[in-house]
Protein backbone atom coordinates (compact mmCIF):
# COMPACT_ATOMS: atom_id res chain seq x y z
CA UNK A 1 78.74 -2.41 17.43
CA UNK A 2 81.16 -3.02 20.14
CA UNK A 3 80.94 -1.34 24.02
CA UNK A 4 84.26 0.95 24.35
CA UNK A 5 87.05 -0.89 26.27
CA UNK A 6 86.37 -1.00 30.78
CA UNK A 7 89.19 2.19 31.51
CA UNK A 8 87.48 4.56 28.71
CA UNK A 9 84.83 6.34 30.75
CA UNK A 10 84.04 8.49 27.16
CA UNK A 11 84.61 6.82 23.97
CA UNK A 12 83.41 7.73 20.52
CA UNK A 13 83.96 6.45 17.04
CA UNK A 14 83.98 7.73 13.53
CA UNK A 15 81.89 10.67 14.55
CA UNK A 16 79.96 12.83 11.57
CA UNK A 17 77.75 15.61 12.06
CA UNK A 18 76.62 18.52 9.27
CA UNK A 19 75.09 21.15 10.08
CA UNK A 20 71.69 22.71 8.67
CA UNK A 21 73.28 24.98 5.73
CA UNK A 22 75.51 21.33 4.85
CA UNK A 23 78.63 23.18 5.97
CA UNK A 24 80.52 19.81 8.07
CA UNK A 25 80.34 20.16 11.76
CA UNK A 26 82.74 17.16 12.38
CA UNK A 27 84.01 14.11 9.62
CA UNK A 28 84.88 11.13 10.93
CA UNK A 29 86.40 11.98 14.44
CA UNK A 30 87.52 8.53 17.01
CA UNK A 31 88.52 9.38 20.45
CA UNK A 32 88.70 7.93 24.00
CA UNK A 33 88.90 9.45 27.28
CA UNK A 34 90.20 8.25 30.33
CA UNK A 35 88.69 8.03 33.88
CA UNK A 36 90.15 11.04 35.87
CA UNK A 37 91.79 12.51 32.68
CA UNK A 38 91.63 16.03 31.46
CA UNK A 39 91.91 16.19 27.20
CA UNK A 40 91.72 18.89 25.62
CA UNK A 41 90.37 19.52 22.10
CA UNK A 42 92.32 21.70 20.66
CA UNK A 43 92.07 23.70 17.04
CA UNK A 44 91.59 27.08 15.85
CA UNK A 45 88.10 29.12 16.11
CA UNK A 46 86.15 27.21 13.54
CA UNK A 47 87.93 23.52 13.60
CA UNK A 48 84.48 21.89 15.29
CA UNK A 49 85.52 22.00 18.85
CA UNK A 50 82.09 22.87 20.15
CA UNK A 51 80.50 20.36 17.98
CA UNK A 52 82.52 17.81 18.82
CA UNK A 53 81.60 18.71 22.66
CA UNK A 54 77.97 18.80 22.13
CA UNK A 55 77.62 15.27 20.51
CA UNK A 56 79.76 13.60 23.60
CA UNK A 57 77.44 15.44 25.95
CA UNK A 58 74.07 14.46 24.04
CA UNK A 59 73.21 17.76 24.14
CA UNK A 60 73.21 17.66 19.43
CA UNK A 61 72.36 13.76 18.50
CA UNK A 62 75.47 12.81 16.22
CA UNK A 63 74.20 11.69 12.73
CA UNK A 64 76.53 8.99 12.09
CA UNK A 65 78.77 7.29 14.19
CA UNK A 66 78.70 6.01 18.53
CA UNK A 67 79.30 7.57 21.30
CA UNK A 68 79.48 5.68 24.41
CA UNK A 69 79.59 6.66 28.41
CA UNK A 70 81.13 3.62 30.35
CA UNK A 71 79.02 0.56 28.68
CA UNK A 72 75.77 3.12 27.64
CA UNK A 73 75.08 4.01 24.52
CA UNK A 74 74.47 7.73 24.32
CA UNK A 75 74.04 7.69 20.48
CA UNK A 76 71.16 5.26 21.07
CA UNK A 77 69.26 7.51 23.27
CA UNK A 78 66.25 9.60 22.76
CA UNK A 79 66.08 13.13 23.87
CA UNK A 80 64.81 12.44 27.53
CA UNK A 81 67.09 9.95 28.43
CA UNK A 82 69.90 12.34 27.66
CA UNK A 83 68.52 15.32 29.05
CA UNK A 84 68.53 12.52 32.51
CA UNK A 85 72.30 11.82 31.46
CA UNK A 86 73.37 15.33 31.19
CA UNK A 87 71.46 16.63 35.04
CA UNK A 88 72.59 13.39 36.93
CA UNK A 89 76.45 12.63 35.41
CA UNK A 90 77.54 15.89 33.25
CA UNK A 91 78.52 18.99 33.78
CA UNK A 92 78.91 22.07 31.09
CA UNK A 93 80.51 25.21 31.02
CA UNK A 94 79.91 27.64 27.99
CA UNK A 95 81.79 30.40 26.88
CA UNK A 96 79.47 32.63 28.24
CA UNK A 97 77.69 31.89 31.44
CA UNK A 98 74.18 31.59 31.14
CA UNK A 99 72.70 32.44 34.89
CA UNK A 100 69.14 32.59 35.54
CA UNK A 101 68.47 36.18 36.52
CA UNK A 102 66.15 35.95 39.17
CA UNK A 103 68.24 33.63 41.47
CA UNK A 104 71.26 35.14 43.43
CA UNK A 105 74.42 33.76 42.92
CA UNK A 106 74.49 30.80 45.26
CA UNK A 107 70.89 29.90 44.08
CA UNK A 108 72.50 29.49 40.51
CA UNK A 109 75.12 27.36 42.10
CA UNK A 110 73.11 25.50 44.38
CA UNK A 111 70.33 24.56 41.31
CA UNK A 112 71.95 21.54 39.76
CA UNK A 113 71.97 20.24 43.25
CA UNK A 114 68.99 20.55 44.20
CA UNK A 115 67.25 19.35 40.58
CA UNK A 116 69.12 15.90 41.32
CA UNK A 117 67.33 15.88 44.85
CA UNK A 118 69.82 17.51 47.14
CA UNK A 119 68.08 19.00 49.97
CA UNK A 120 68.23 22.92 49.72
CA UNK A 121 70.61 23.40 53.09
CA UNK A 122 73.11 20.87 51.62
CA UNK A 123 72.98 22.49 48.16
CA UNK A 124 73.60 25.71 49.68
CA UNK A 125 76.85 24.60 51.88
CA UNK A 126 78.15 22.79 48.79
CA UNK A 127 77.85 25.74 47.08
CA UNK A 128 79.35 28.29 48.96
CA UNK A 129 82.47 26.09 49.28
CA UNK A 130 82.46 26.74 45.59
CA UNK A 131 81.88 30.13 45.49
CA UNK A 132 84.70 30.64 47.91
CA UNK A 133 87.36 28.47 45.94
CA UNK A 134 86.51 30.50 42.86
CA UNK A 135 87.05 33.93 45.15
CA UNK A 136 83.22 34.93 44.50
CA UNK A 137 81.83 33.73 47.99
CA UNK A 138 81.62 37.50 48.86
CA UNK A 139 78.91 37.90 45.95
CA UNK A 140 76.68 34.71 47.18
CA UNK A 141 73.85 37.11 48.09
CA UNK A 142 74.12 39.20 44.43
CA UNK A 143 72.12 38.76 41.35
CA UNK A 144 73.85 37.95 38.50
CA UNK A 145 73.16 41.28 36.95
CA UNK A 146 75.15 42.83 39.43
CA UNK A 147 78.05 41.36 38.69
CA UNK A 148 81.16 41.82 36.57
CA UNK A 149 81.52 39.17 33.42
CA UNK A 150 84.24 37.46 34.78
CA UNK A 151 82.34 36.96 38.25
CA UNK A 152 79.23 35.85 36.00
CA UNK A 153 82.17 33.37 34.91
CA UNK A 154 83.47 32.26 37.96
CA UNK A 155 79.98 31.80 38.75
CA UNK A 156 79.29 29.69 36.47
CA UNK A 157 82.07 26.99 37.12
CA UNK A 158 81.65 26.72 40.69
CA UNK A 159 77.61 25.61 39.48
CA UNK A 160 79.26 22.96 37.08
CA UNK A 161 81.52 21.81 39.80
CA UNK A 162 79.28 21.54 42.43
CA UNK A 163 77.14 18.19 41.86
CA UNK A 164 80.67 16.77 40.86
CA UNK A 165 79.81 15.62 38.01
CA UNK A 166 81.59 12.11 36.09
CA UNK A 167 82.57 14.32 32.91
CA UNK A 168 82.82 18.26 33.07
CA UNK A 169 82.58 19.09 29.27
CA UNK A 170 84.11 22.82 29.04
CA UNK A 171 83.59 24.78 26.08
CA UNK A 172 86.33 27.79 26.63
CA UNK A 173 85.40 27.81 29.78
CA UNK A 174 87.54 31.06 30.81
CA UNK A 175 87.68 33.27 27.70
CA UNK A 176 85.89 36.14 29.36
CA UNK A 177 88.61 36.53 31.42
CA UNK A 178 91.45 38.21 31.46
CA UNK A 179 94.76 36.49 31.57
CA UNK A 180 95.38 36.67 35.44
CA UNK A 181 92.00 35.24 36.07
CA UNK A 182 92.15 32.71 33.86
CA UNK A 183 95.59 30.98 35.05
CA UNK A 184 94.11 31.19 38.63
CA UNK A 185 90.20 29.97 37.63
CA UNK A 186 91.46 27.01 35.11
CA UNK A 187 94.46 26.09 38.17
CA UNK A 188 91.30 25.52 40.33
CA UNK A 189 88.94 23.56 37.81
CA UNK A 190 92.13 21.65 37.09
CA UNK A 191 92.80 21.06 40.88
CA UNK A 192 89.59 20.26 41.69
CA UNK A 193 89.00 17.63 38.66
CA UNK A 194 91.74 16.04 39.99
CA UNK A 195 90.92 15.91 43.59
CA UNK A 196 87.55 14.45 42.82
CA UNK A 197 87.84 12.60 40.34
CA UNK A 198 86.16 14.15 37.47
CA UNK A 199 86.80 14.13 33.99
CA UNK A 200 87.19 16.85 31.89
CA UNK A 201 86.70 17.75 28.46
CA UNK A 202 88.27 20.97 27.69
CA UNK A 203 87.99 22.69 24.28
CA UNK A 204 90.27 25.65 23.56
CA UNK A 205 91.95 27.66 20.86
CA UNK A 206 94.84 29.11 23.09
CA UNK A 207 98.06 26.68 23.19
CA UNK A 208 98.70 27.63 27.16
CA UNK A 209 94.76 26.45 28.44
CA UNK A 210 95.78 23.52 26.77
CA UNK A 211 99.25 22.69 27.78
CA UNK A 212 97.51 21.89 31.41
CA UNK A 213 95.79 18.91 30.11
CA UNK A 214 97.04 15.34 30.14
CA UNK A 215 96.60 14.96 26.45
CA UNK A 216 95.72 16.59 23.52
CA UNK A 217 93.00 16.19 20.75
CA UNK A 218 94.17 18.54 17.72
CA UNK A 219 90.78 19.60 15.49
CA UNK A 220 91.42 21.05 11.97
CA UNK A 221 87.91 21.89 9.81
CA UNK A 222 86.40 19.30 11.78
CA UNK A 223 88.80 16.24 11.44
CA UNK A 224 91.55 14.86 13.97
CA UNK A 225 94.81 15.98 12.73
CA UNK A 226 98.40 15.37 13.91
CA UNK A 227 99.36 18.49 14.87
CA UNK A 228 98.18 21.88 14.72
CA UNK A 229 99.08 25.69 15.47
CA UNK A 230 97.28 27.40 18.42
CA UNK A 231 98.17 30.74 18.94
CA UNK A 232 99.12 32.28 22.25
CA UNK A 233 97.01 34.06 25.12
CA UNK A 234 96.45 37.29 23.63
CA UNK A 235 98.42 39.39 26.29
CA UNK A 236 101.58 37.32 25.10
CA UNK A 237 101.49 38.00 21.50
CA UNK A 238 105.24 37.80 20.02
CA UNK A 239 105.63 34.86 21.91
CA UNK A 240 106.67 31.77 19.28
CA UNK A 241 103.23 29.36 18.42
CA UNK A 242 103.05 26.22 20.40
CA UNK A 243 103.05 22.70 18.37
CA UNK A 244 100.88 20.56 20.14
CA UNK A 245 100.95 16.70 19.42
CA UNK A 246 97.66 14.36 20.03
């Protein structure tokens, strides 16, 4: 087994992974990311795009195949070592934001910070900054309870943003959200990537979230296809279907 090539900061080959009831997660699926790129993996509910996700972040151990971040192998690892991985160089964003309910808002966006070691005043600057690029800095002192779903959201990528992470891996990161909010919240993840650096790993089943990445990974019942058919954000129905290309 060969270490991806020096500009591929993600890299993974002939990927497999079933899941418990034998239904296929993902067959056979080669990619590479850039440094600094955003791709997203694209594919209808159901292709494997969350799967796909979870074995490049070590978060669900691939059963066959490599997966490599810069010249370590994460398919090698055991489940420490990528838990280390995932706190000090990843970042995650789920489809629905998972906030510890006792912290307030900043607290929640401040944590990841301060778990690598950043000192609590730090954390906390850091993450209002956050807070008040995402238009939530008015809700720093709220619990999470108290606020709306697509706050909870917002919420929720400011934390993954914070540390600035190497690779943001973003599982439809703005699907709570309606349509206005999500062209504003994914131009600021985008902007932000970009300004720092980071690389992102977007999966998505609607053809405009992906038309702001650099490149496209299509997903069909878990295999890398050509092409494929997203449908449009569901306030533009009617609209013609968007043919993305890998």
């Amino acid at each position: 087994m060969e270490a991806p090539p020096d500009n591929d900061v993600l890299w993974a080959r002939a990927l497999h992974f079933r899941h418990q009831d034998g239904s296929p997660g993902i067959t056979g699926v080669s990619l590479a990311v850039r440094e600094g790129e955003i791709l997203a993996v694209s594919g209808p509910r159901g292709s494997g795009k969350t799967t796909l996700l979870r074995c490049l972040a070590g978060l669900t151990p691939v059963q066959d195949g490599e997966v490599w971040f810069n010249s370590t192998a994460v398919h090698r690892m055991g489940p420490l070592t990528r838990e280390r991985l995932r706190r000090d160089r990843f970042g995650w964003i789920d489809p629905v934001p998972a906030l510890v309910p006792e912290l307030n808002v900043w607290e929640n966006t401040a944590l990841p910070l301060m778990m690598r070691g950043t000192g609590r005043r730090r954390a906390k600057v850091a993450a209002l900054e956050w807070l008040d690029r995402l238009d939530v800095g008015d809700r720093a002192r709220r619990r999470p309870a108290e606020l709306q779903q697509a706050e909870r959201q917002r919420v929720a990528i400011a934390r993954a943003l914070a540390p600035a992470p190497t690779i943001l891996f973003a599982d439809e990161p703005t699907a709570p959200l309606h349509r206005a909010d999500r062209a504003h919240v994914l131009r600021t993840l985008t902007t932000a990537a970009r300004s720092h650096g980071i690389t992102v790993v977007l999966a998505t089943h609607d053809a405009e979230t992906a038309a702001l990445a650099d490149r496209t990974v299509p997903l069909l019942d878990g295999r890398r296809v050509n092409t494929v058919q997203l449908p449009p954000a569901p306030e533009a129905e009617g609209r013609a279907e968007c043919s993305l290309s890998a």
